[in-house]
Protein backbone atom coordinates (compact mmCIF):
# COMPACT_ATOMS: atom_id res chain seq x y z
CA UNK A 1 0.00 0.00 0.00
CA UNK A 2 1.42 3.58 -1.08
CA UNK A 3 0.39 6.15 0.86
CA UNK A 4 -0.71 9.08 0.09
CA UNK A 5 1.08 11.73 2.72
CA UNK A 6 -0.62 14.73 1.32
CA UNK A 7 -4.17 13.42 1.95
CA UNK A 8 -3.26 12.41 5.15
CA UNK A 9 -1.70 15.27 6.11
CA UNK A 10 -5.55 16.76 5.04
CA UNK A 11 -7.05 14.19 7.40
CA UNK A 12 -4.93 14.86 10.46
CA UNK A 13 -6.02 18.41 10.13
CA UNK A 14 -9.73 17.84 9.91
CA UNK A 15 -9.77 15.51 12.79
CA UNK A 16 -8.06 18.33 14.66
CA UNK A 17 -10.81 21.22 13.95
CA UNK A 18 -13.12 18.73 14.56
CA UNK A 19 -12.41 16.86 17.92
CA UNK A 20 -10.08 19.76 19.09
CA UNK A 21 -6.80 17.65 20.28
CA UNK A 22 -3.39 18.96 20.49
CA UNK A 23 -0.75 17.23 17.59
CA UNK A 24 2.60 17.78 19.23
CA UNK A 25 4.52 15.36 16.69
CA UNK A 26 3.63 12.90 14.18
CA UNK A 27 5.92 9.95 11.84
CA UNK A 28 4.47 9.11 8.55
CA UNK A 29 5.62 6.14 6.89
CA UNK A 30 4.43 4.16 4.13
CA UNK A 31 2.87 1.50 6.33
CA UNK A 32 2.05 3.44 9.40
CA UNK A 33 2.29 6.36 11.66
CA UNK A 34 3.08 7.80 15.13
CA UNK A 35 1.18 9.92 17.06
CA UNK A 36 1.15 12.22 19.99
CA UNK A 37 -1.60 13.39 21.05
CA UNK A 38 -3.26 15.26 23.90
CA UNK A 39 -7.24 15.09 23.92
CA UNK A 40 -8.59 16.23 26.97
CA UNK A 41 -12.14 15.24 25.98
CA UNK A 42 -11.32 12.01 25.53
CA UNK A 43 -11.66 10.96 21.84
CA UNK A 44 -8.94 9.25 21.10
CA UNK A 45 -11.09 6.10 19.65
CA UNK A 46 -13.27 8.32 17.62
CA UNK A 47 -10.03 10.35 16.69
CA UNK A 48 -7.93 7.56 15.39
CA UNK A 49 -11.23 5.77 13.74
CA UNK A 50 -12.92 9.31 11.99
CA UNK A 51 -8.96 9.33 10.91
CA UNK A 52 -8.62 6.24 9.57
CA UNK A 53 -12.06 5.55 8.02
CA UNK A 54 -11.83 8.81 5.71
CA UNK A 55 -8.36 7.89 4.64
CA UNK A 56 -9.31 4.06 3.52
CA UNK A 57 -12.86 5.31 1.74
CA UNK A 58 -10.40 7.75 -0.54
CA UNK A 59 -7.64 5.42 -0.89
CA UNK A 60 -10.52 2.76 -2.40
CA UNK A 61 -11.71 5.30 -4.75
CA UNK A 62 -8.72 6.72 -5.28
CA UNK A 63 -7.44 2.88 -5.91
CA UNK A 64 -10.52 1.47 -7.30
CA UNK A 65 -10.11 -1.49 -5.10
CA UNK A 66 -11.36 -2.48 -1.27
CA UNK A 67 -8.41 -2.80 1.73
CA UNK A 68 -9.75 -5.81 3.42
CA UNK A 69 -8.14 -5.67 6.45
CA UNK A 70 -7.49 -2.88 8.36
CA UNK A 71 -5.51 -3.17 11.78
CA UNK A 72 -5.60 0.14 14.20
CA UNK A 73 -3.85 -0.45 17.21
CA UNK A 74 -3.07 2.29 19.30
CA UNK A 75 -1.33 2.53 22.76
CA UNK A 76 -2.15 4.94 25.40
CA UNK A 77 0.60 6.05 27.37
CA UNK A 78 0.36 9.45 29.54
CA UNK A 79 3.49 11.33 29.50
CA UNK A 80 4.36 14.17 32.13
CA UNK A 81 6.26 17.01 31.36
């Protein structure tokens, strides 16, 4: 699968008007990405899944075929600084 950074990108930022969460630093790579986050309302399910579900629904039109599988796995770790 070839990612498509720009449209990501595009998705990231939507997801942030929309559920209002801080970015402080992301990885994009062709097969996944890094994340963190801080969502004080507590989103971070409906974050990473709004994220994700707009990005496959483009890439199959944009591909003209159907990704299967999709595996989101996300860890929560709080960090104190």
């Amino acid at each position: 699968m070839s990612i498509d950074f720009n449209k990501f990108l595009k998705e990231i930022n939507r997801t942030k008007k929309a559920y209002r969460y801080k970015l402080y630093a992301y990885v994009l790579m062709p097969n996944h990405a890094h994340f963190i986050i801080n969502d004080v309302n507590d989103n971070l399910s409906t974050i990473m899944q709004s994220l994700s579900v707009s990005y496959i629904t483009y890439f199959n039109k944009k591909k003209t075929t159907i990704l299967r599988l999709l595996y989101i796995l996300y860890t929560i770790r709080q960090a104190y600084l």
